[in-house]
PDB file of N, CA and C in Angstrom:
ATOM      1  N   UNK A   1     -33.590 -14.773  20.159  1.00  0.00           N
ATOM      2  CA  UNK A   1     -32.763 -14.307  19.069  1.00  0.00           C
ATOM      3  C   UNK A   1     -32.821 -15.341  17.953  1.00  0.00           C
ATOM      4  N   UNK A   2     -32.971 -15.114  16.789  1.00  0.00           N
ATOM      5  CA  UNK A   2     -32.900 -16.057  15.257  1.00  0.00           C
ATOM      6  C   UNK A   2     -31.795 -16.380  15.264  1.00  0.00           C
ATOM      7  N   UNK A   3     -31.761 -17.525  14.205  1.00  0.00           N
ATOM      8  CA  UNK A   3     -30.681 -17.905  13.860  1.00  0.00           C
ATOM      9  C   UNK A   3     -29.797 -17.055  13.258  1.00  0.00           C
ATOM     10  N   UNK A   4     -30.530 -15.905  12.070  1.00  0.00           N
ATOM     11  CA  UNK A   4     -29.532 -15.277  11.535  1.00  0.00           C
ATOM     12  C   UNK A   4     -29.472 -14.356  12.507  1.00  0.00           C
ATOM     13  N   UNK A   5     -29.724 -13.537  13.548  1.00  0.00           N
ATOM     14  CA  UNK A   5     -28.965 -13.209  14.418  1.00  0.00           C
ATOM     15  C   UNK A   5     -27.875 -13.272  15.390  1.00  0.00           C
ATOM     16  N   UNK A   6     -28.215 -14.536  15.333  1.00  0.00           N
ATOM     17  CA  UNK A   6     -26.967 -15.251  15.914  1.00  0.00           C
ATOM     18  C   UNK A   6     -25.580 -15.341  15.212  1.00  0.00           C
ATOM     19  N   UNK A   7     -26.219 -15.527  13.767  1.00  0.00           N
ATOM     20  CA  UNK A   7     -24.984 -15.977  13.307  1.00  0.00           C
ATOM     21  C   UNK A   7     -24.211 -14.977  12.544  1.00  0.00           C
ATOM     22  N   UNK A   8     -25.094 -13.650  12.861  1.00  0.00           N
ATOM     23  CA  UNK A   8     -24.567 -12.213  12.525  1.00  0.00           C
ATOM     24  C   UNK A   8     -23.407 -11.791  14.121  1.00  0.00           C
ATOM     25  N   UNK A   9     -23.932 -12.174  14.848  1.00  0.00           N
ATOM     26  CA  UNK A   9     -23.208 -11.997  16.311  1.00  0.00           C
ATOM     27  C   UNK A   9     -21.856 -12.943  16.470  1.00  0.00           C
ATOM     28  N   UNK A  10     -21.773 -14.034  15.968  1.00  0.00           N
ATOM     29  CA  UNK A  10     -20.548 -14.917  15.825  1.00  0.00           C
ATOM     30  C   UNK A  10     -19.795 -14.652  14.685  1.00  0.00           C
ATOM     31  N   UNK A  11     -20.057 -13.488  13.869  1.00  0.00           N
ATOM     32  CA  UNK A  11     -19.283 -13.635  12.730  1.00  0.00           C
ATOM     33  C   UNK A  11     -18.776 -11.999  13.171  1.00  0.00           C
ATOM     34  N   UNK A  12     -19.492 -11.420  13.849  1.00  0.00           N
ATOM     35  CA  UNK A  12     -18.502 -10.086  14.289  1.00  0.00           C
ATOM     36  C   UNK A  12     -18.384  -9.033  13.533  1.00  0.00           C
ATOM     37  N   UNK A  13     -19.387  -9.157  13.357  1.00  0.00           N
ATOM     38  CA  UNK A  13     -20.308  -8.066  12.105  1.00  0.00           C
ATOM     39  C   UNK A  13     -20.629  -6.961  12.671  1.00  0.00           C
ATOM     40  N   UNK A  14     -20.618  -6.820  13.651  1.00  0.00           N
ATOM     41  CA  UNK A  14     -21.390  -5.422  14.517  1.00  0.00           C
ATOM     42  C   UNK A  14     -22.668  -5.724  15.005  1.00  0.00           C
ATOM     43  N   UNK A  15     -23.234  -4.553  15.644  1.00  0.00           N
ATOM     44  CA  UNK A  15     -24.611  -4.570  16.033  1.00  0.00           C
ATOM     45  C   UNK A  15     -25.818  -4.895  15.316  1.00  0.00           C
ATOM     46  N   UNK A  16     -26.672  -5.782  15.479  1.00  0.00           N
ATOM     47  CA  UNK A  16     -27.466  -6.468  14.593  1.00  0.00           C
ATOM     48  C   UNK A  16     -28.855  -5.058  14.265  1.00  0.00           C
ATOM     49  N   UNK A  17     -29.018  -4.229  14.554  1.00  0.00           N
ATOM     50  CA  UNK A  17     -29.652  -2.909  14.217  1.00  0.00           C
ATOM     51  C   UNK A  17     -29.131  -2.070  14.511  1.00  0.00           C
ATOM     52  N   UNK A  18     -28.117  -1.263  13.082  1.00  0.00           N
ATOM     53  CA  UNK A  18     -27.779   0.013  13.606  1.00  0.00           C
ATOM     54  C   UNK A  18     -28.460   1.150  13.922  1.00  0.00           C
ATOM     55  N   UNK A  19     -28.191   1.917  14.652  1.00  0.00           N
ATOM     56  CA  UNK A  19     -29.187   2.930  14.405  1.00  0.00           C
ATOM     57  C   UNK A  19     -28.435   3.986  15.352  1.00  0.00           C
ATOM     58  N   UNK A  20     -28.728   5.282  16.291  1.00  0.00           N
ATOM     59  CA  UNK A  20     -28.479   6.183  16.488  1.00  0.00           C
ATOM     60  C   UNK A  20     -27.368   5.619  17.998  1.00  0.00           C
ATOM     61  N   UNK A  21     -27.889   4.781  18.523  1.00  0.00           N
ATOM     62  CA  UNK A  21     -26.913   4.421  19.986  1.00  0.00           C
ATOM     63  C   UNK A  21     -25.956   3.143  19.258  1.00  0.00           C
ATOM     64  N   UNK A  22     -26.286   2.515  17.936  1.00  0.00           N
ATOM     65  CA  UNK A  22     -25.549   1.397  17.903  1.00  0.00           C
ATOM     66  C   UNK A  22     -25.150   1.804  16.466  1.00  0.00           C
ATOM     67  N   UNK A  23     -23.819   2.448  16.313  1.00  0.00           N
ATOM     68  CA  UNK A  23     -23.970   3.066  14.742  1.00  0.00           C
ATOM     69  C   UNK A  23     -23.403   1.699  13.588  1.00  0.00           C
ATOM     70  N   UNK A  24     -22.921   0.524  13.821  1.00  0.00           N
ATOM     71  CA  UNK A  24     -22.647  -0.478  12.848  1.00  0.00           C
ATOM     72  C   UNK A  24     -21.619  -0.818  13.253  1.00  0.00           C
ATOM     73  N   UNK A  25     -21.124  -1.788  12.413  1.00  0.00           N
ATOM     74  CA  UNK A  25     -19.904  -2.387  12.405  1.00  0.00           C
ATOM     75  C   UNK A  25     -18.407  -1.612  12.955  1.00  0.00           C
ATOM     76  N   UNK A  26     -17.304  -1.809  13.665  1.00  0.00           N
ATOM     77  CA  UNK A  26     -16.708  -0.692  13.606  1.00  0.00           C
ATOM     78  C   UNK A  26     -14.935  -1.262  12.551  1.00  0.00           C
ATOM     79  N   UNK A  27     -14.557  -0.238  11.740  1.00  0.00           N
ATOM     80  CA  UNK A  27     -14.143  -0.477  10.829  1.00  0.00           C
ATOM     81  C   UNK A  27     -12.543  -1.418  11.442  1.00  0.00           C
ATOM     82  N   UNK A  28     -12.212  -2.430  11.351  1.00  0.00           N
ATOM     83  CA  UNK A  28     -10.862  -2.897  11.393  1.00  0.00           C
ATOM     84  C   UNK A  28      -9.893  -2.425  10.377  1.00  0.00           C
ATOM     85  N   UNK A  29      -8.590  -2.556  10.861  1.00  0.00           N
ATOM     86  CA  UNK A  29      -7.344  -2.324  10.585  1.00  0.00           C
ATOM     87  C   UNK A  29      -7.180  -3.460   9.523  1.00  0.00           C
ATOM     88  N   UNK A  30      -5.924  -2.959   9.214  1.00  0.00           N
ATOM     89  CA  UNK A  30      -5.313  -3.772   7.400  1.00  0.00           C
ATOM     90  C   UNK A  30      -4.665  -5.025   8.122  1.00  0.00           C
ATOM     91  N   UNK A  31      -4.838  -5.627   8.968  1.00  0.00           N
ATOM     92  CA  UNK A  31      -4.442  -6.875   9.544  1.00  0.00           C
ATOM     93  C   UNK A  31      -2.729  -6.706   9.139  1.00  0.00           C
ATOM     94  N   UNK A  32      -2.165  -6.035   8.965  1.00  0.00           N
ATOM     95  CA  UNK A  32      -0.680  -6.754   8.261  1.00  0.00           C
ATOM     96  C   UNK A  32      -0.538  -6.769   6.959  1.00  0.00           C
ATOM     97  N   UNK A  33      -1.599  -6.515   6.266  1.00  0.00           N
ATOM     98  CA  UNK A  33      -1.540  -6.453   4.342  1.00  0.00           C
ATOM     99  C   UNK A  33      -0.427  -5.583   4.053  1.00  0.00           C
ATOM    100  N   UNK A  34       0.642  -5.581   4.353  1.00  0.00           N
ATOM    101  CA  UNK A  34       1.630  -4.427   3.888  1.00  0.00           C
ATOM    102  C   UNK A  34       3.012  -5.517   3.422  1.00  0.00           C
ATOM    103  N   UNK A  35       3.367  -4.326   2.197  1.00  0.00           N
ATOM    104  CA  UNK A  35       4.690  -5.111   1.953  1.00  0.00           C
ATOM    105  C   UNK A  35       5.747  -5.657   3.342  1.00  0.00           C
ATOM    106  N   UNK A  36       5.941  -4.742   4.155  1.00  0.00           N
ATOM    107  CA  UNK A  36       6.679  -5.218   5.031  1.00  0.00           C
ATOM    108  C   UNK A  36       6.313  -6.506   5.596  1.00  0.00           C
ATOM    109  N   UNK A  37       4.898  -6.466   6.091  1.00  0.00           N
ATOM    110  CA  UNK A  37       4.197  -7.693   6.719  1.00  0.00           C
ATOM    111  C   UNK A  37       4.939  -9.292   5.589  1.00  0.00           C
ATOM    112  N   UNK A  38       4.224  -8.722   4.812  1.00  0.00           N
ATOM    113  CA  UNK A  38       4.200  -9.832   3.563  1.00  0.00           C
ATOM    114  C   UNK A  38       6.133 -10.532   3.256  1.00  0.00           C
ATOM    115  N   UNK A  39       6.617  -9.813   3.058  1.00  0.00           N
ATOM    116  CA  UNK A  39       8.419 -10.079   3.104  1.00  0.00           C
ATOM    117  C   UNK A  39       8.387 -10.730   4.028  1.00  0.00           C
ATOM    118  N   UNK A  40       8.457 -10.156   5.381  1.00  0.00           N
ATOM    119  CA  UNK A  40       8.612 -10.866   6.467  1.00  0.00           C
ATOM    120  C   UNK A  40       8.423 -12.405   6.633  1.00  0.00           C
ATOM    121  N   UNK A  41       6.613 -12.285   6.576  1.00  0.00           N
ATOM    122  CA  UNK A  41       6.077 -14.164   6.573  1.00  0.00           C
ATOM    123  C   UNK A  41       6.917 -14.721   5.448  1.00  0.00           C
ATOM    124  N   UNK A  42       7.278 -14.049   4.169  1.00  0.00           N
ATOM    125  CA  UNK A  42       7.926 -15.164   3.216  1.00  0.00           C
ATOM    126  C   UNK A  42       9.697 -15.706   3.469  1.00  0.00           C
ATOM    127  N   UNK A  43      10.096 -14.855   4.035  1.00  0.00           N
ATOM    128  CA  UNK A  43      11.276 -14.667   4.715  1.00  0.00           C
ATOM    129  C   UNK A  43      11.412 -15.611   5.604  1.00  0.00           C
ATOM    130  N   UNK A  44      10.721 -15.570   6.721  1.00  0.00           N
ATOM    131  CA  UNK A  44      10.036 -16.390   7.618  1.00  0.00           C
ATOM    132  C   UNK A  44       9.668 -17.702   7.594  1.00  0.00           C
ATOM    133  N   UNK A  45       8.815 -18.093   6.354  1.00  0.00           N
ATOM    134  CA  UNK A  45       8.363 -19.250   6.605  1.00  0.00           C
ATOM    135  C   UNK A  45       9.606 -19.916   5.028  1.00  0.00           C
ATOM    136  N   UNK A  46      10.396 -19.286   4.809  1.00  0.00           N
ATOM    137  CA  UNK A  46      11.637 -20.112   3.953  1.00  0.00           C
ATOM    138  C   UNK A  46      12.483 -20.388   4.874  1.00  0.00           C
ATOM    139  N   UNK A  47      12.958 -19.936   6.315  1.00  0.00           N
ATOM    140  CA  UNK A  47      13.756 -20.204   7.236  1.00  0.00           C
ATOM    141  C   UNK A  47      13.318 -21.427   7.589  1.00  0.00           C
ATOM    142  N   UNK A  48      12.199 -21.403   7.776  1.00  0.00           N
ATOM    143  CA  UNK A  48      11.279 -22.637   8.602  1.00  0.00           C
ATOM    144  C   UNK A  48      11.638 -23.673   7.852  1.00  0.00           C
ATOM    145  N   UNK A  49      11.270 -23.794   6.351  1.00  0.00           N
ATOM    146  CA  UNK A  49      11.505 -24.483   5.776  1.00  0.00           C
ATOM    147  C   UNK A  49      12.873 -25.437   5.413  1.00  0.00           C
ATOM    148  N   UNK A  50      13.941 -24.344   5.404  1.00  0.00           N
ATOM    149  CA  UNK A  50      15.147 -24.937   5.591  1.00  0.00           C
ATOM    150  C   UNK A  50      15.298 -25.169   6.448  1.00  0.00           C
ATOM    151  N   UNK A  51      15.035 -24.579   7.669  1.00  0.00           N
ATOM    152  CA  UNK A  51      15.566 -25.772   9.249  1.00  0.00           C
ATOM    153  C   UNK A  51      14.717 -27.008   9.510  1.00  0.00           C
ATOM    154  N   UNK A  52      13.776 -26.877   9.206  1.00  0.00           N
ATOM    155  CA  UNK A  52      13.020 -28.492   8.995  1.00  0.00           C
ATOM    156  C   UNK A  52      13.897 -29.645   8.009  1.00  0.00           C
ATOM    157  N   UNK A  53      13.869 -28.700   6.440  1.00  0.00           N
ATOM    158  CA  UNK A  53      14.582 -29.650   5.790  1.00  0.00           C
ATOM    159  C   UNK A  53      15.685 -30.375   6.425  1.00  0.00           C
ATOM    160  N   UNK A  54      16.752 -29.304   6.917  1.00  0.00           N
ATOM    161  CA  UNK A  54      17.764 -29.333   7.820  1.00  0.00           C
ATOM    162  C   UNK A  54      17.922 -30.657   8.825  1.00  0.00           C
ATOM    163  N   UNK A  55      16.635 -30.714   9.613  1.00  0.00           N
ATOM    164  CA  UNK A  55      16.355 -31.578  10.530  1.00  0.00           C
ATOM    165  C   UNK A  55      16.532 -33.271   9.795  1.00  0.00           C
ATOM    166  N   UNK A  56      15.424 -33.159   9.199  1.00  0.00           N
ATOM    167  CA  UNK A  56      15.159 -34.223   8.152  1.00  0.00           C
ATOM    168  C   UNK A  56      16.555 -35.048   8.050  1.00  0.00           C
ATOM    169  N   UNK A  57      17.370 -34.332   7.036  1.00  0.00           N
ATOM    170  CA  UNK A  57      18.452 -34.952   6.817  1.00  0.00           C
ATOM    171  C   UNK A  57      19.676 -34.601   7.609  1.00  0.00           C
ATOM    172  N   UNK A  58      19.416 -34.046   8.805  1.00  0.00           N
ATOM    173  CA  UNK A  58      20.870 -34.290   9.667  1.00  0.00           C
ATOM    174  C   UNK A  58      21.946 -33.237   9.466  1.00  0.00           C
ATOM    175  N   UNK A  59      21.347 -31.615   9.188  1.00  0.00           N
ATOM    176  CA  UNK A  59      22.297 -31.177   8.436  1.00  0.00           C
ATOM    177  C   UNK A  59      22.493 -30.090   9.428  1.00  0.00           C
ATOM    178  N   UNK A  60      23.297 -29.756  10.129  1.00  0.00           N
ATOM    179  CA  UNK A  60      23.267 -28.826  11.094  1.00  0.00           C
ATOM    180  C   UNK A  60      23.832 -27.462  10.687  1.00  0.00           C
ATOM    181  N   UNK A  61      24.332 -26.953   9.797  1.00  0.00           N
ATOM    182  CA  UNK A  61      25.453 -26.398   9.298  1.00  0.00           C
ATOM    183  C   UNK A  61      23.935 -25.734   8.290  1.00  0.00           C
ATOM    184  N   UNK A  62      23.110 -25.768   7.648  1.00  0.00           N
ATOM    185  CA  UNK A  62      21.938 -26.009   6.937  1.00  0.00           C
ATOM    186  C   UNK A  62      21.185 -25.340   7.982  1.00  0.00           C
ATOM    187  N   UNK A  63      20.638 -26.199   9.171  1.00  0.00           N
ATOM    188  CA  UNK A  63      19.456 -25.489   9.919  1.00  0.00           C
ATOM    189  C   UNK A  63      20.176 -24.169  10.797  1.00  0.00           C
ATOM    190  N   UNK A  64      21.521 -23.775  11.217  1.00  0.00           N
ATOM    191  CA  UNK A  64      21.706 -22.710  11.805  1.00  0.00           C
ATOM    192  C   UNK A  64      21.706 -21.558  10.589  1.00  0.00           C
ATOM    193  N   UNK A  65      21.757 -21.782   9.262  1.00  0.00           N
ATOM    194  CA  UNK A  65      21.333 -21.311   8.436  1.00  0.00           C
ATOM    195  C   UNK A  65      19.878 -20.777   8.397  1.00  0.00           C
ATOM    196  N   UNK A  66      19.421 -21.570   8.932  1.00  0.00           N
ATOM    197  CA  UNK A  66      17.667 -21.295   8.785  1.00  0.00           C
ATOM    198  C   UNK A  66      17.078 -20.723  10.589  1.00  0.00           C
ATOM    199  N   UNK A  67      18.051 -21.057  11.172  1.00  0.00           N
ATOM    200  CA  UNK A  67      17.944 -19.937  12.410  1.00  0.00           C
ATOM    201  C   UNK A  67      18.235 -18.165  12.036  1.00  0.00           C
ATOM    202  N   UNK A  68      19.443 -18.392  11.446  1.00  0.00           N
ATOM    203  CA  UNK A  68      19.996 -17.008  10.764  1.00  0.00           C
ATOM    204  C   UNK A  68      19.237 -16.207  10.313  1.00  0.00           C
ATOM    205  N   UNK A  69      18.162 -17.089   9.211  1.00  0.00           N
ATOM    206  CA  UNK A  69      17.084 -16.902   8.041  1.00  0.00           C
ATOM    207  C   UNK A  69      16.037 -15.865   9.091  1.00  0.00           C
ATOM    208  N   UNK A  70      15.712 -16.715  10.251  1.00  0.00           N
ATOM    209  CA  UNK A  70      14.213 -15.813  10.917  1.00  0.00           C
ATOM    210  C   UNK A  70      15.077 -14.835  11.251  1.00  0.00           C
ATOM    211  N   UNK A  71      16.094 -14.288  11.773  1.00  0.00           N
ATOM    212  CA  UNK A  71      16.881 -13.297  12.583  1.00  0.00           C
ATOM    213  C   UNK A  71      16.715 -12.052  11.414  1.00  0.00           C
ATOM    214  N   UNK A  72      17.226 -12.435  10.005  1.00  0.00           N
ATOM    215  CA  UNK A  72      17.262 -11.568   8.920  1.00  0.00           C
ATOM    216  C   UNK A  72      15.674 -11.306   9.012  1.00  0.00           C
ATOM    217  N   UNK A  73      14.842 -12.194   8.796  1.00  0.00           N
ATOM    218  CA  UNK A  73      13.240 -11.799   8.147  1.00  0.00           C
ATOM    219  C   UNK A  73      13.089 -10.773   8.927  1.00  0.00           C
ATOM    220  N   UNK A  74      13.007 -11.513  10.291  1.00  0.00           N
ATOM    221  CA  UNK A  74      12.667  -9.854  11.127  1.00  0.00           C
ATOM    222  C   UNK A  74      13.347  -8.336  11.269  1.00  0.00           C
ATOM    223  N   UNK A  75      14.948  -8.411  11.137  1.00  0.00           N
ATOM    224  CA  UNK A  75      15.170  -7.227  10.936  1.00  0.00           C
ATOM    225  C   UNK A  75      14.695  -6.328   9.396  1.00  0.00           C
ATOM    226  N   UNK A  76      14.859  -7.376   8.631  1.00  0.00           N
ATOM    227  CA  UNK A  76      14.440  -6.756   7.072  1.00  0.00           C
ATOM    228  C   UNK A  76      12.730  -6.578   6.987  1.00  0.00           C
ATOM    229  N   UNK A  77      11.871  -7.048   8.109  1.00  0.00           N
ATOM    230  CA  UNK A  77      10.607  -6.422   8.384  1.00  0.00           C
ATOM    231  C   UNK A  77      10.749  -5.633   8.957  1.00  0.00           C
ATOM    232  N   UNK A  78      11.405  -5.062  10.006  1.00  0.00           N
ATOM    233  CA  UNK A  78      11.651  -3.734  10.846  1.00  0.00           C
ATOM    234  C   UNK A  78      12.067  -2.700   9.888  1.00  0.00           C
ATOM    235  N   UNK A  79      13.036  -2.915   9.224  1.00  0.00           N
ATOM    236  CA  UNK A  79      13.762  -1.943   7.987  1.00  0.00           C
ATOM    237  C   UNK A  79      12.416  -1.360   7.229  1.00  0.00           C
ATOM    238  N   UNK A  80      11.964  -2.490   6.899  1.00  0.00           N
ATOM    239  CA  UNK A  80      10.943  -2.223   5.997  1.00  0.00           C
ATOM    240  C   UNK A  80       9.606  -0.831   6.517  1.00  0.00           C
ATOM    241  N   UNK A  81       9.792  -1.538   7.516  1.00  0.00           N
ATOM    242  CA  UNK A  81       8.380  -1.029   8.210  1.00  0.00           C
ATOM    243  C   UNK A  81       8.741   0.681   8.758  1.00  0.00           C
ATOM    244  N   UNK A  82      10.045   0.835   9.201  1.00  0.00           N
ATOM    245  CA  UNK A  82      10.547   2.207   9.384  1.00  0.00           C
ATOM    246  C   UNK A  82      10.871   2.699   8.244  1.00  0.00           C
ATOM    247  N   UNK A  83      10.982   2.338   6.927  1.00  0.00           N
ATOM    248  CA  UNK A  83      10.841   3.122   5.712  1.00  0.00           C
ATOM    249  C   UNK A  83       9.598   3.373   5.079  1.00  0.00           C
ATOM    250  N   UNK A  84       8.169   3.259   6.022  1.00  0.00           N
ATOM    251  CA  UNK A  84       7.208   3.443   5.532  1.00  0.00           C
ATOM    252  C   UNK A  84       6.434   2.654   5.055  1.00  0.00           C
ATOM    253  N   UNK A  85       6.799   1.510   4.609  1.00  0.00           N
ATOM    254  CA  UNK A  85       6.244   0.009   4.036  1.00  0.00           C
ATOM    255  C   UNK A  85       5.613  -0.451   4.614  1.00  0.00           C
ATOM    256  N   UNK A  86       5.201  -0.274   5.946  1.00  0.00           N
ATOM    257  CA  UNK A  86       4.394  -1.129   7.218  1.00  0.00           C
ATOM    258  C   UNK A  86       3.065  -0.565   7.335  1.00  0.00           C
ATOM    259  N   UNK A  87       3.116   0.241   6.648  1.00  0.00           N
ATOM    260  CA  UNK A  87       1.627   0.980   6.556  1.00  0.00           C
ATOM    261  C   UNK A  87       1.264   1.248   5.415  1.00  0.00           C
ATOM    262  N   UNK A  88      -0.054   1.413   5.650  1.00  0.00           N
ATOM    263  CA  UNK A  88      -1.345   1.328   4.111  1.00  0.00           C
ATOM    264  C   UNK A  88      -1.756   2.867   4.231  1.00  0.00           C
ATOM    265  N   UNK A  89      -1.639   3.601   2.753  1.00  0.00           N
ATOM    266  CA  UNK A  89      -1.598   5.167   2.679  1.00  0.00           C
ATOM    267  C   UNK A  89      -3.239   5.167   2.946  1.00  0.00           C
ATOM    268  N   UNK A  90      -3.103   6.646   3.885  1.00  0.00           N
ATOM    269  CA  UNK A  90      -4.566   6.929   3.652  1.00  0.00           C
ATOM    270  C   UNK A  90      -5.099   7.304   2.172  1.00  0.00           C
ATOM    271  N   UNK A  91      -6.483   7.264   2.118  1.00  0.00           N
ATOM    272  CA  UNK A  91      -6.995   7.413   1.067  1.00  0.00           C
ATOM    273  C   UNK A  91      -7.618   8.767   1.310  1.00  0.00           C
TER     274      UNK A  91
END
């Protein structure tokens, strides 16, 4: 096998000749690209942020704040995602 075969096979590209038994690549999903997804991680990683800060300076009252923070992200990603937001319209 070549190199660029190889390095068509590690990158997960599909079958290195498509043809009638090996028809190509097969198409992946929107990984999470959805508003809901997206709220969530920002939601998410501002919790993080304040309970670290939190840590830092000793502030406990601050980081159960930022425990609170992930509890909200995720229900307000669930909300999201059962109002339709969690998915990418067909075309």
């Amino acid at each position: 096998m070549s190199d660029v075969h190889i390095s068509q096979a590690a990158a997960n590209t599909g079958p290195v000749n498509p043809g009638p038994k090996n028809p190509g690549p097969i198409k992946q999903g929107h990984h999470g690209s959805t508003p809901a997804a997206w709220t969530t991680v920002v939601i998410i990683t501002i919790a993080f942020f304040v309970g670290t800060l939190a840590v830092i300076i000793g502030n406990w009252p601050m980081f159960w704040v930022g425990v609170a923070l992930v509890v909200v992200g995720a229900v307000v990603g669930k909300i999201m995602q059962k109002a339709g937001l969690g998915t990418i319209p067909k075309r």
